[in-house]
N, C-alpha and C. Protein backbone atom coordinates (compact mmCIF):
# COMPACT_ATOMS: atom_id res chain seq x y z
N UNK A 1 28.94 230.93 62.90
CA UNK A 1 28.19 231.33 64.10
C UNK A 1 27.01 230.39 64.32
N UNK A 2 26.61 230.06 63.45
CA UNK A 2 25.22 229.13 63.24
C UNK A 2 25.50 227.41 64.00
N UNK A 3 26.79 227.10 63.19
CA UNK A 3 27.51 226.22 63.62
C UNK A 3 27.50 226.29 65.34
N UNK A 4 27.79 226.92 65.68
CA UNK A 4 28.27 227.58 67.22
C UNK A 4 27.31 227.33 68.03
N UNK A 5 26.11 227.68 67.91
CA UNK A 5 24.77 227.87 68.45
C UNK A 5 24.66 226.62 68.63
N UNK A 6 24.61 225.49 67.29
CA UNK A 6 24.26 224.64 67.01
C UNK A 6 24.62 223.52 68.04
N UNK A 7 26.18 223.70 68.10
CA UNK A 7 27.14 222.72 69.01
C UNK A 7 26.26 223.13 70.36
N UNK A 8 26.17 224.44 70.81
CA UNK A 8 26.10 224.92 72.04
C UNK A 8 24.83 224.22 72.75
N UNK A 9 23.69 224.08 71.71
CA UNK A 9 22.96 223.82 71.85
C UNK A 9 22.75 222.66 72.51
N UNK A 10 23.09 221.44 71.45
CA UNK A 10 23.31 220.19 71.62
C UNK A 10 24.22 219.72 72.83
N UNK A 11 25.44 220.44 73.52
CA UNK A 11 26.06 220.04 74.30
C UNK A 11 25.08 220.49 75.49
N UNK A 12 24.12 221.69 75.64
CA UNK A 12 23.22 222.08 77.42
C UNK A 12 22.18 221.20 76.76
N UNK A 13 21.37 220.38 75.58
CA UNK A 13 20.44 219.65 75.89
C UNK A 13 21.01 218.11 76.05
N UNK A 14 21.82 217.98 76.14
CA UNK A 14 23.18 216.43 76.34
C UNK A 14 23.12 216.51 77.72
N UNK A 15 23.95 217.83 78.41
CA UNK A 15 24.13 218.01 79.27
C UNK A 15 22.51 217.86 80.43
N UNK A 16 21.79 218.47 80.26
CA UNK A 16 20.33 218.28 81.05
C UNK A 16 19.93 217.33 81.10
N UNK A 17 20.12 216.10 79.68
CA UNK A 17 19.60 214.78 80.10
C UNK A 17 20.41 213.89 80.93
N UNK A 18 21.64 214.18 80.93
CA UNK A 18 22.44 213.22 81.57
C UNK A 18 22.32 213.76 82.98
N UNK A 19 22.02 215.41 83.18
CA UNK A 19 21.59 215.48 84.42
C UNK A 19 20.29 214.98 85.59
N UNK A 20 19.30 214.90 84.25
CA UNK A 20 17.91 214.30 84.56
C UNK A 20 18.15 212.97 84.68
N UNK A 21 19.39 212.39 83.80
CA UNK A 21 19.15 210.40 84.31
C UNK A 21 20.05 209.92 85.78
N UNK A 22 21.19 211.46 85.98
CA UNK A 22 21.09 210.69 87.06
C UNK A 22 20.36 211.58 88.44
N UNK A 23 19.82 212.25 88.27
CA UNK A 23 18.91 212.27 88.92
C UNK A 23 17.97 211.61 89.40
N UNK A 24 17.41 210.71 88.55
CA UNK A 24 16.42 209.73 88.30
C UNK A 24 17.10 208.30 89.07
N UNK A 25 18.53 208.08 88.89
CA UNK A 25 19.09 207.26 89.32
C UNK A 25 18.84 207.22 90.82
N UNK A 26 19.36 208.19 91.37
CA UNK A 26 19.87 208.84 93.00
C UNK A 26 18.21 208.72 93.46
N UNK A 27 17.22 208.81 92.54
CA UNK A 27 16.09 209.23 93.61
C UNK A 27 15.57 207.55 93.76
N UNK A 28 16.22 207.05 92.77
CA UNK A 28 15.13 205.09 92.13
C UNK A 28 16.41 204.51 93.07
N UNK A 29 17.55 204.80 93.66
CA UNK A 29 18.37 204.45 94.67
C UNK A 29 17.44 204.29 96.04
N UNK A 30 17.56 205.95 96.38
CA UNK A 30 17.09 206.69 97.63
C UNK A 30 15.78 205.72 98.08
């Protein structure tokens, strides 16, 4: 279960940065 958390974790704070870079992309485009 610990394991679980662990993955879960790591994949929504993976996930948020890759959302924040391209975010960052689209706006240093715009």
């Amino acid at each position: 279960m610990k394991e679980t958390l662990t993955v879960v974790a790591g994949f929504v704070l993976f996930s948020s940065l890759g959302i924040a870079y391209f975010a960052a992309s689209m706006m240093s485009g715009l």
